[in-house]
Each structure stands twice: as structure tokens, then as C-alpha cells.
C-alpha atoms as a PDB file:
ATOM      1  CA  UNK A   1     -24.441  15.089 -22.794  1.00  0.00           C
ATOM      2  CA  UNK A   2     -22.754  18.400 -21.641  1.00  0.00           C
ATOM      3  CA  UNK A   3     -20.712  17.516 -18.966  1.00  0.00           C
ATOM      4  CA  UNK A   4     -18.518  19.754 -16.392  1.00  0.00           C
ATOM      5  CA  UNK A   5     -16.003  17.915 -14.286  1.00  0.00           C
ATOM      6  CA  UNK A   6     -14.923  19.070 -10.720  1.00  0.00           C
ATOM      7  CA  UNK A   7     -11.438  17.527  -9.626  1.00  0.00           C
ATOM      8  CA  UNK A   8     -10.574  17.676 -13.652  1.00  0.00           C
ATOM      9  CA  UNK A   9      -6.875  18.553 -12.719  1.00  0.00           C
ATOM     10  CA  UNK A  10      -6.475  15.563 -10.439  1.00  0.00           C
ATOM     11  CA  UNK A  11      -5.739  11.589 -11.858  1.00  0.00           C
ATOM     12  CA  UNK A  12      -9.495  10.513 -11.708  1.00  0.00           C
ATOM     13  CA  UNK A  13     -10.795  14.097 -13.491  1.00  0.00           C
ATOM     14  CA  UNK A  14      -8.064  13.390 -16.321  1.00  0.00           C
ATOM     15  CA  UNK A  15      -9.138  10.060 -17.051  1.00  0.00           C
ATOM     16  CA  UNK A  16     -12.775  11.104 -16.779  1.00  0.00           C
ATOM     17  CA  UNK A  17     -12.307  13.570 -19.327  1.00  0.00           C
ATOM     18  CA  UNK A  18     -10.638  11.777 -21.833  1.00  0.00           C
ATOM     19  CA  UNK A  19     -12.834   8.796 -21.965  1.00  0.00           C
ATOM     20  CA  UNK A  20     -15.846  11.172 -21.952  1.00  0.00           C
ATOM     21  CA  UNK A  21     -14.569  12.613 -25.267  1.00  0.00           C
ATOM     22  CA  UNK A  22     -13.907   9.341 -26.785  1.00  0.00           C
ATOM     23  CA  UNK A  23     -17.359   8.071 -26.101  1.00  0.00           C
ATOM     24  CA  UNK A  24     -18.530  11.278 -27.974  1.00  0.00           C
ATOM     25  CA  UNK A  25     -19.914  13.192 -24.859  1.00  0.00           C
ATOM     26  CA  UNK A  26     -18.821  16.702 -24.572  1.00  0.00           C
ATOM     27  CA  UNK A  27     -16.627  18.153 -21.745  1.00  0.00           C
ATOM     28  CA  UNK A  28     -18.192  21.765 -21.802  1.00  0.00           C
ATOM     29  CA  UNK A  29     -16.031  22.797 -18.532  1.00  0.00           C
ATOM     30  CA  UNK A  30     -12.889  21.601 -16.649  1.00  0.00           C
ATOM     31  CA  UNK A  31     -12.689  22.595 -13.040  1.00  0.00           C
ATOM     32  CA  UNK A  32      -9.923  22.270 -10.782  1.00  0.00           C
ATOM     33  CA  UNK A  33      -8.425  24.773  -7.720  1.00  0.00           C
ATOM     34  CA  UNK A  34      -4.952  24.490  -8.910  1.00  0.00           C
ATOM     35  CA  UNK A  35      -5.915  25.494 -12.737  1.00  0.00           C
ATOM     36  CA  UNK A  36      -5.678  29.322 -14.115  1.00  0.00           C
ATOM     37  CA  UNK A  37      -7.395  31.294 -16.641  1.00  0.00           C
ATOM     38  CA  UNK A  38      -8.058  30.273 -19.274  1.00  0.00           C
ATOM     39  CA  UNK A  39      -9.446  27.482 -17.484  1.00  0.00           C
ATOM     40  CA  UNK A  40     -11.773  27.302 -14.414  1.00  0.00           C
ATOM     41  CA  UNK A  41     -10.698  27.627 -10.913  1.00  0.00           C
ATOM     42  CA  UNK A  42     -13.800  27.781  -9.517  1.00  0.00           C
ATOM     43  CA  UNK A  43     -17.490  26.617 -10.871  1.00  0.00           C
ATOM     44  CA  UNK A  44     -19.106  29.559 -10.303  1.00  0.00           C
ATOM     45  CA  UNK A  45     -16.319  31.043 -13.075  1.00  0.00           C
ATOM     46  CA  UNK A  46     -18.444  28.897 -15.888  1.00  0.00           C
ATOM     47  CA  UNK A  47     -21.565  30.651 -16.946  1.00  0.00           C
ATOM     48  CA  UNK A  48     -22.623  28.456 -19.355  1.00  0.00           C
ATOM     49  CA  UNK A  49     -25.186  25.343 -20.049  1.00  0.00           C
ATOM     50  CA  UNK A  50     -24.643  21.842 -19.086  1.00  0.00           C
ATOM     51  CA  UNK A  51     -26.572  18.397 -18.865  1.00  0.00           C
ATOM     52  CA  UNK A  52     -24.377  17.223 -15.294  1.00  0.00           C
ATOM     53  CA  UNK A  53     -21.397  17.831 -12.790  1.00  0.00           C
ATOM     54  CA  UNK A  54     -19.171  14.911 -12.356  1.00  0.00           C
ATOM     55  CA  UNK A  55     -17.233  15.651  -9.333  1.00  0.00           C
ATOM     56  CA  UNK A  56     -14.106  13.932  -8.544  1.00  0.00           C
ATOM     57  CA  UNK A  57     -12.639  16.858  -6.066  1.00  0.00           C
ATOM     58  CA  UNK A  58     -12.673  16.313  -2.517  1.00  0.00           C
ATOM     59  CA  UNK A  59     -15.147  16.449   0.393  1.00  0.00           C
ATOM     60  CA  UNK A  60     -14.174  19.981   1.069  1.00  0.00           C
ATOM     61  CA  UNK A  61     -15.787  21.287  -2.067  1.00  0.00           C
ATOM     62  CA  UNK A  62     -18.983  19.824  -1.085  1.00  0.00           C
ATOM     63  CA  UNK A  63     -20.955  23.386   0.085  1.00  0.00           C
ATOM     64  CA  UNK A  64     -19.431  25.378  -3.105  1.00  0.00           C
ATOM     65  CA  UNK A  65     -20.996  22.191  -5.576  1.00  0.00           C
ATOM     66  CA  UNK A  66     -23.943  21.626  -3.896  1.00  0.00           C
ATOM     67  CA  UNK A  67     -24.746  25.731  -3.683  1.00  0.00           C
ATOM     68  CA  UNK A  68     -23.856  25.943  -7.703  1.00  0.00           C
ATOM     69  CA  UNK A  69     -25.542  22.977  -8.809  1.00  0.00           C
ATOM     70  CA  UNK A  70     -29.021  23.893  -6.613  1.00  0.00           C
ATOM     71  CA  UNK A  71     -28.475  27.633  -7.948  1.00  0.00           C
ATOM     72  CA  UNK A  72     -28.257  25.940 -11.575  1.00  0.00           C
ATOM     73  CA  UNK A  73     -30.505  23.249 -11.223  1.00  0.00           C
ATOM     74  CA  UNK A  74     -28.016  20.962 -12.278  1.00  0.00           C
ATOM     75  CA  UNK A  75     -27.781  17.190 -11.512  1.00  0.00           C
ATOM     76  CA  UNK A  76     -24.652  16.464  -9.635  1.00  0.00           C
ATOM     77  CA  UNK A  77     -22.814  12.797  -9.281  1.00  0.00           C
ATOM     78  CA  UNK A  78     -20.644  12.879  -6.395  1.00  0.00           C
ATOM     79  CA  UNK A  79     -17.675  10.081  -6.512  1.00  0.00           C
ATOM     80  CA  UNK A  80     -15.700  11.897  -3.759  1.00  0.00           C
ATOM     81  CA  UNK A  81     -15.065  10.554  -0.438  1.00  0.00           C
ATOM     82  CA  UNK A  82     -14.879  11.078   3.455  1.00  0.00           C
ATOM     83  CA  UNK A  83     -17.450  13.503   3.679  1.00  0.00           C
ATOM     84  CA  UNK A  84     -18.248  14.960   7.524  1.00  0.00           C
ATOM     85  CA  UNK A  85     -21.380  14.221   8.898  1.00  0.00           C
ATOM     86  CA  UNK A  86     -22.570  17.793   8.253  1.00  0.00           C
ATOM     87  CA  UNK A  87     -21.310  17.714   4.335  1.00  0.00           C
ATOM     88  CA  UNK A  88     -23.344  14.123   4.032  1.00  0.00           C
ATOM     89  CA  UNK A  89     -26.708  16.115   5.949  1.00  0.00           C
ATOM     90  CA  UNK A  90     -25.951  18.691   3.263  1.00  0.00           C
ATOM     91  CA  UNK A  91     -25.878  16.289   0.152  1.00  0.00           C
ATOM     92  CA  UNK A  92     -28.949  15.121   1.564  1.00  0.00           C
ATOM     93  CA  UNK A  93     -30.825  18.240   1.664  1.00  0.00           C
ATOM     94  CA  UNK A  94     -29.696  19.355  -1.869  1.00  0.00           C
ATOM     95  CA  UNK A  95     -30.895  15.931  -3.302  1.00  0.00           C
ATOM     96  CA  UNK A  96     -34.730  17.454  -2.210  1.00  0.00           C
ATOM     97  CA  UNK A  97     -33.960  19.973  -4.828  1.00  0.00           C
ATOM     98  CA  UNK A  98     -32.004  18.285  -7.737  1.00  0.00           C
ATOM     99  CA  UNK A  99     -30.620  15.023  -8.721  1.00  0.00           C
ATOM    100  CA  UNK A 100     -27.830  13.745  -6.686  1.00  0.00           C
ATOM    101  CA  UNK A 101     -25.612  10.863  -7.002  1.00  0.00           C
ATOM    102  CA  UNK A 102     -23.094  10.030  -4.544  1.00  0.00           C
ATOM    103  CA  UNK A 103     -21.774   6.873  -4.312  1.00  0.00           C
ATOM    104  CA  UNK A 104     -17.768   5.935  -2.362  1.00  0.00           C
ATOM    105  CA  UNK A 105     -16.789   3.925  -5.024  1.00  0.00           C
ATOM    106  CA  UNK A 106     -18.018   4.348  -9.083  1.00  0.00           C
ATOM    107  CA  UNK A 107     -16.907   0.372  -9.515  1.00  0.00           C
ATOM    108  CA  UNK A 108     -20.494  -1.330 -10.755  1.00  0.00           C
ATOM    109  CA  UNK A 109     -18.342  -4.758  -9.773  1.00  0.00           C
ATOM    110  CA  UNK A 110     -18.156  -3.272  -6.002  1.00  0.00           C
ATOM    111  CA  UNK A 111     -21.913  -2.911  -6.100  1.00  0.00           C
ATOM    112  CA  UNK A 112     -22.373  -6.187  -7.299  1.00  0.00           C
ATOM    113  CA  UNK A 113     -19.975  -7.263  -4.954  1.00  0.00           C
ATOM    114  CA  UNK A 114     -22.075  -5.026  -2.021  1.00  0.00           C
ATOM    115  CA  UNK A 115     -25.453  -6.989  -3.026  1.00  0.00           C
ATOM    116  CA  UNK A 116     -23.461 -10.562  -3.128  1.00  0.00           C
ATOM    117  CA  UNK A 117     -22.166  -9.853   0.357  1.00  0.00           C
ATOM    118  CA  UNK A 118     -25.502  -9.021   2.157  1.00  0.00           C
ATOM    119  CA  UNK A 119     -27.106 -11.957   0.182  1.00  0.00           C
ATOM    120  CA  UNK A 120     -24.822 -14.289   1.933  1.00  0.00           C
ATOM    121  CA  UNK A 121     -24.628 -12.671   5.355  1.00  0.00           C
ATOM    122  CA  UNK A 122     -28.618 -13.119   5.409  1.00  0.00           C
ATOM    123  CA  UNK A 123     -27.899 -17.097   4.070  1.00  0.00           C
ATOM    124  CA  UNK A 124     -24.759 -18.236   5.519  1.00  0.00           C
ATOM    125  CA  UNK A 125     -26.074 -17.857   9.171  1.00  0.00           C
ATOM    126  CA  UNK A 126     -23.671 -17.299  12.136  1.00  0.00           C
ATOM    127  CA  UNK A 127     -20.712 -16.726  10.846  1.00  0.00           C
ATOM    128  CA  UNK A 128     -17.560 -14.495  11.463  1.00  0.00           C
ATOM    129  CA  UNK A 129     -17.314 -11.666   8.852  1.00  0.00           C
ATOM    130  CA  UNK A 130     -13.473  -9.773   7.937  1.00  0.00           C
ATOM    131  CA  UNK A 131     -13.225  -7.155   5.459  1.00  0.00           C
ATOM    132  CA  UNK A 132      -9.870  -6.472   4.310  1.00  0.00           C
ATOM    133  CA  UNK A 133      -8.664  -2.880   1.511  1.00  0.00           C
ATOM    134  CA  UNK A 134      -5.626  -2.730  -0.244  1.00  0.00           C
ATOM    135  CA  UNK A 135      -5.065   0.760  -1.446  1.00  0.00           C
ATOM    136  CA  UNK A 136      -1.832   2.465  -3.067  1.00  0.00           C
ATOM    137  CA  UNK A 137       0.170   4.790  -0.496  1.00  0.00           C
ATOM    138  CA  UNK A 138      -0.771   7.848  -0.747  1.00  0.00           C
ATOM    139  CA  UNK A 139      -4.552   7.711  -0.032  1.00  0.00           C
ATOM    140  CA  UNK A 140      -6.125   9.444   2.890  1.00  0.00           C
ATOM    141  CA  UNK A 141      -9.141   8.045   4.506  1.00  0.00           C
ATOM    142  CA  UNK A 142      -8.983   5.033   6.249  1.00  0.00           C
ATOM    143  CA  UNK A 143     -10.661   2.597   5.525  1.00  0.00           C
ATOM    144  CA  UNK A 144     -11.528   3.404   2.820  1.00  0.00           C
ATOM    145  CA  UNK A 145     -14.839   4.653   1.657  1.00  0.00           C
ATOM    146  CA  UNK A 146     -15.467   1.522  -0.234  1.00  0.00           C
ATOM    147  CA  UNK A 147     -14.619  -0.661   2.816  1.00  0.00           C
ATOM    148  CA  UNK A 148     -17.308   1.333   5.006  1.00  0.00           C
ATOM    149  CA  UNK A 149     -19.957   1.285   2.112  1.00  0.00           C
ATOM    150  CA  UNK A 150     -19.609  -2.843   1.865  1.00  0.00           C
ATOM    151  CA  UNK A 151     -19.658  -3.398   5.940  1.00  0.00           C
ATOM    152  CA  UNK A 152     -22.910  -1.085   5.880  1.00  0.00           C
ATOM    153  CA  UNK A 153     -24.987  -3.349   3.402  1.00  0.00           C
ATOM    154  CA  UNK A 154     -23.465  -6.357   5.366  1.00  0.00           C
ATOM    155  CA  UNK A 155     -24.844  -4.577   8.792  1.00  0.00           C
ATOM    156  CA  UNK A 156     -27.993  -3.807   7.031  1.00  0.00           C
ATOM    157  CA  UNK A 157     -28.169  -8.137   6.719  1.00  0.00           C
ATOM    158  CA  UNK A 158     -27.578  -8.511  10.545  1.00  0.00           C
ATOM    159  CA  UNK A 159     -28.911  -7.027  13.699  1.00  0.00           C
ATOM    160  CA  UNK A 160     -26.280  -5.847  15.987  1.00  0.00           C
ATOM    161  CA  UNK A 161     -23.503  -5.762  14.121  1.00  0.00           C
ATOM    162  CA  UNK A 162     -20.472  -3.393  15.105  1.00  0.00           C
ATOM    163  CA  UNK A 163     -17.203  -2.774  13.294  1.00  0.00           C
ATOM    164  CA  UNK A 164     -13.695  -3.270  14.608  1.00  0.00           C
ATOM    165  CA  UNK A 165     -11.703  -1.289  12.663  1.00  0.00           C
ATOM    166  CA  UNK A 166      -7.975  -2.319  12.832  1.00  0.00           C
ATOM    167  CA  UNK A 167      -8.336  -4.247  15.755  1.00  0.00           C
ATOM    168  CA  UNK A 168      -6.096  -3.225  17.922  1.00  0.00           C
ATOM    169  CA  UNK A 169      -3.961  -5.119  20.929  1.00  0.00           C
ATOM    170  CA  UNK A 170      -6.677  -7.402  21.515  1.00  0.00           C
ATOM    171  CA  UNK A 171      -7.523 -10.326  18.488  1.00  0.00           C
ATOM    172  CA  UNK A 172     -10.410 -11.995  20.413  1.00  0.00           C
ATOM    173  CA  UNK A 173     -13.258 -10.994  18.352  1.00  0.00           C
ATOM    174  CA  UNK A 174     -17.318 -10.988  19.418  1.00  0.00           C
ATOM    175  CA  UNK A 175     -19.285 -13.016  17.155  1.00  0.00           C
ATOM    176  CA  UNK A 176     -21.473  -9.989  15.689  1.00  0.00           C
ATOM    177  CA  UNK A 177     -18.566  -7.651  14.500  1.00  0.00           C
ATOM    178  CA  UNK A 178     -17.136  -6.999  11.210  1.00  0.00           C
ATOM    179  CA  UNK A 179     -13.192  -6.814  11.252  1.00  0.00           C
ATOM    180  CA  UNK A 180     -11.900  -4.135   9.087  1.00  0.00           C
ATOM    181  CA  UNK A 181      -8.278  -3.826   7.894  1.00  0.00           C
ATOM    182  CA  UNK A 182      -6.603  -1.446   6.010  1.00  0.00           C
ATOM    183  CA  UNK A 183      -3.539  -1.959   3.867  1.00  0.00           C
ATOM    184  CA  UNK A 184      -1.239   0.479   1.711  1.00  0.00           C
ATOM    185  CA  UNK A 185       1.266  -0.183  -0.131  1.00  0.00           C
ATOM    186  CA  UNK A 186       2.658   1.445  -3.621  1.00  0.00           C
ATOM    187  CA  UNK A 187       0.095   2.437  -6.187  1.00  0.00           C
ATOM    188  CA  UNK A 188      -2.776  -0.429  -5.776  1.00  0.00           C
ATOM    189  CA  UNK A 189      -5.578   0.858  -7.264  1.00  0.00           C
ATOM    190  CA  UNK A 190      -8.009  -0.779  -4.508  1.00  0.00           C
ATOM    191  CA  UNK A 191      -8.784  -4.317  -3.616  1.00  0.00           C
ATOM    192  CA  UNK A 192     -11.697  -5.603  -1.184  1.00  0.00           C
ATOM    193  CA  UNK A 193     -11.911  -8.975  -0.083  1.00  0.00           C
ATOM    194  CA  UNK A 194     -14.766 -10.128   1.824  1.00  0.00           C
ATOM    195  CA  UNK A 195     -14.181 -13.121   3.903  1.00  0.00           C
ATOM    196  CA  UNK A 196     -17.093 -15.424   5.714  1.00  0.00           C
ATOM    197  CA  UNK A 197     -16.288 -18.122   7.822  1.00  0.00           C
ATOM    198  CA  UNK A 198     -18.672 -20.164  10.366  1.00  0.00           C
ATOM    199  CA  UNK A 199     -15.708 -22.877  10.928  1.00  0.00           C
ATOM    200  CA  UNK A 200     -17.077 -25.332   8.882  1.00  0.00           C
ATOM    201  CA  UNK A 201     -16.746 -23.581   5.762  1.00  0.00           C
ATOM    202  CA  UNK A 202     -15.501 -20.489   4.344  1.00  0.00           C
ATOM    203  CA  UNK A 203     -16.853 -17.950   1.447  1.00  0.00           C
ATOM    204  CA  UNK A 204     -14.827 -15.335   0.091  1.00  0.00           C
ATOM    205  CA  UNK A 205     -15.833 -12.610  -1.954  1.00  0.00           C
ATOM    206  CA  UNK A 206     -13.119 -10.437  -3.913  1.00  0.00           C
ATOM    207  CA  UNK A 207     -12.926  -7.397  -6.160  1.00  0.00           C
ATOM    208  CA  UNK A 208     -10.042  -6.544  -7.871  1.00  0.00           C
ATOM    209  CA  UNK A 209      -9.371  -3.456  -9.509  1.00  0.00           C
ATOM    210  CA  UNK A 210      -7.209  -3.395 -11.974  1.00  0.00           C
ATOM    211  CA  UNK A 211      -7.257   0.621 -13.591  1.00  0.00           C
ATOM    212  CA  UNK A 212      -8.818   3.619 -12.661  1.00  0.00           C
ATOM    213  CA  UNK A 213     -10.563   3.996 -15.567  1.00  0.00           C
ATOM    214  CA  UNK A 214     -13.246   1.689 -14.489  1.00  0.00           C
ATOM    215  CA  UNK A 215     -14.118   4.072 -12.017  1.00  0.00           C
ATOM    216  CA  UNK A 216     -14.603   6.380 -14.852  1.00  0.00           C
ATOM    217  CA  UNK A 217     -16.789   4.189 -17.182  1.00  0.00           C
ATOM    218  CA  UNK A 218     -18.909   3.583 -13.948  1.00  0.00           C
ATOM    219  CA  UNK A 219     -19.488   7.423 -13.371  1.00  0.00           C
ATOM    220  CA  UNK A 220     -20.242   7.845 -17.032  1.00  0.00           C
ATOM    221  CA  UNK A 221     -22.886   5.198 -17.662  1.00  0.00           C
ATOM    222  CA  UNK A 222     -24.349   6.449 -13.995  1.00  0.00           C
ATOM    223  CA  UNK A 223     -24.250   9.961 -14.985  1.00  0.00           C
ATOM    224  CA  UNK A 224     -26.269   9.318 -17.794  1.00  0.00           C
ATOM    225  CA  UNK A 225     -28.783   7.535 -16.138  1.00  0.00           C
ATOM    226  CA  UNK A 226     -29.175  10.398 -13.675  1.00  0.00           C
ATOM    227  CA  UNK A 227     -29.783  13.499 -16.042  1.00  0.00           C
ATOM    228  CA  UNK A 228     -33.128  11.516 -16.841  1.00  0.00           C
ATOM    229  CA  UNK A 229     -34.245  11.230 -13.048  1.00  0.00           C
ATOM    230  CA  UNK A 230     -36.067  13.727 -11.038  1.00  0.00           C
ATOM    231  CA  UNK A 231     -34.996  15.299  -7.682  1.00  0.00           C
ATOM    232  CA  UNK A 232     -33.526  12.969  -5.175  1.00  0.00           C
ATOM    233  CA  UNK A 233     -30.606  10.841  -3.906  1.00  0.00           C
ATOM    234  CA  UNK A 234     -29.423   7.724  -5.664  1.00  0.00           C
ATOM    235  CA  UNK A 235     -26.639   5.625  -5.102  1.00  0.00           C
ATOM    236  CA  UNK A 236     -25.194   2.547  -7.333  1.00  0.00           C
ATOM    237  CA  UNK A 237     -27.812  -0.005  -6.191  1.00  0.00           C
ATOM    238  CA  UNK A 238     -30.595   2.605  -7.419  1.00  0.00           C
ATOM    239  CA  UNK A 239     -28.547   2.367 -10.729  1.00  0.00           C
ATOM    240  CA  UNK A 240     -28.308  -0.900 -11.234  1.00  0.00           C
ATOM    241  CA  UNK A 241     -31.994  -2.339 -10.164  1.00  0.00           C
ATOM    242  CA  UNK A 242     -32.631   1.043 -12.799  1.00  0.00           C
ATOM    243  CA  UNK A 243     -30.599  -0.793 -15.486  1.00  0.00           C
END
């Protein structure tokens, strides 16, 4: 598989690359903003053929990969995060025209974890639901993308759910929400713990990660499994009922 990378200058896009290449897939273009001839700055710089875009940029370079990959016809997988409202209508649209993979988190443990969760929300009954991220201190969105992805499938499992992000000044909570808390601290790579509790018992769900590079074994094997689908947009649980 001919593979470009988007974001290959940042942590994730270095990883990517290198375990690409050791699984014996080819890295036909590196793309990054802050890189100079004679490597790409931009993807419209690379001319030639490939099999995928794996884009680990940011949400801002959503309109340039979207507009080169339909212009292409290229399948794209999409593991960046905090996309506008507007940039997630626009993945949408694109994914009428080409393959598209977007997913907040590559992890296929977190999806497994995401399935687990609304499984027991649907079983456990009434119950009070918190969802608490670790993540290391310099990352941006909050909560995380992850965080918002796993209280989703959980609101999916119950009618009227809200979220209380943070939950500020006043701890009294309403029996439908989902609590949401946000921690940073040094360089955790991302921990989600999901906790259910109807006062007679608890459950706890946790996922621990330990190295990025999972994150880039996860885009691989999904990557691969998307250059064989047709036009549309597929997420991790479309990958794994797939596998």
C-alpha cells in the first residue's frame, strides 16, 4: 500500500511512518506545513500515485485534504480531532464521493471499550454514569475527542441523556447526565475510565494507553481495510464488525 501521511512532521506522523515501513508498506509522500523542499509542504506539491492519506494534522487542514483527496479520488483516514461543525458537515459530504475514515481516537481497545460501555448502560438500568480523561499537558481540546466519542455511544444507550462537562460550582447531579472530567498532567498518553454506579453496585470500565504507537497500528490495519471499500463514511465500529 502507497501511503501519504499528513501531520508526518508532528509525534503521531513520525511514528506512523516508521512503523509503516517496518510492516513493509511504502511511505510514497511525507507532508507537513513546517517541512521544506525537498519535502512536501503542502499535498497538492505531490503529483504522484497513492493507495491512501493518513492524516494526523489538525482540524484546520480539513478543506485543503478533503479538496485533494476528492480531486484525486483518494481514500482518506482522518485521526485528527476537534473539528467545527462546518469541517465535520464537510467530511461528511466528501465521504459521498470517496472513502472516508474519521475516527477521534485510532485505539481498537477504545472501540471495544465504546461498545462495552453502551452494552452496559442498556443492562445495568438506572444508574449514574462519570467519564473521567487523563491526557499529558500540552493537549488542546477539552475533553478530549475520545471522551466525547465514548459519552455519545453511551447517549445513544439512553434517552435523555445530557453531559456535564466539568461540573462546575454545583456537584448535585440529575440522574440522566454523564459527568465529564478532564485531567492533564505531564506526558500521559490518554486514559478513559468509565465509571457506573446505581448505589448498589459499581462497574468500571478502563483503557489505558500505554504508547502512541498503538494509535498508529490502529490507523494502519484501518487504513487497509478502507482502500478496499467504496465511497462513504466509516468509523472504528464499521471496522471492527468488518473484521
Amino acid at each position: 500500500m502507497k501511503i501519504i501521511i499528513n501531520g508526518a512532521g508532528g509525534k503521531m506522523g513520525h511514528i506512523l511512518s516508521e512503523m509503516a515501513e517496518s510492516q513493509g508498506e511504502e511511505v510514497i509522500a511525507r507532508v507537513d506545513v513546517t517541512f521544506t523542499a525537498p519535502e512536501y509542504s503542502r499535498l497538492e506539491d505531490f503529483t504522484g500515485e497513492a493507495d491512501c492519506v493518513i492524516d494526523f494534522s489538525n482540524h484546520k487542514a480539513t478543506h485543503e485534504l478533503l479538496t485533494y483527496c476528492i480531486k484525486k479520488n483518494l481514500p482518506v483516514l482522518i485521526a485528527s480531532t476537534g473539528q467545527t461543525q462546518e469541517e465535520l458537515n464537510e467530511i461528511h459530504e466528501a465521504a459521498k464521493k470517496i472513502p472516508v475514515f474519521k475516527s477521534p481516537n485510532m485505539s481498537i481497545g477504545v472501540a471495544l471499550v465504546a461498545d462495552l460501555a453502551k452494552r452496559v448502560t442498556k443492562l445495568f438500568g438506572e444508574c449514574d454514569i462519570e467519564l473521567i480523561e487523563a491526557h499529558h499537558n500540552q493537549k488542546l481540546d477539552v475533553p478530549s475527542g475520545t471522551a466525547l466519542m465514548l459519552a455519545e455511544e453511551i447517549k445513544d444507550a439512553r434517552e435523555g441523556t445530557s453531559f456535564n462537562i466539568g461540573r462546575h460550582e454545583n456537584g448535585k447531579r440529575s440522574p440522566s447526565e454523564i459527568g465529564i472530567h478532564s485531567l492533564r498532567y505531564g506526558s500521559e498518553v490518554g486514559t478513559h475510565e468509565i465509571i457506573f454506579s446505581n448505589g448498589l453496585e459499581t462497574i468500571t470500565i478502563k483503557h489505558d494507553a500505554k504508547n502512541r504507537a498503538l494509535f498508529a497500528k490502529g490507523a494502519l490495519e484501518a487504513a487497509r481495510w478502507l482502500v478496499k471499500q467504496s465511497a462513504g463514511f466509516y468509523n472504528m465500529k464499521d471496522f471492527i464488525a468488518g473484521e
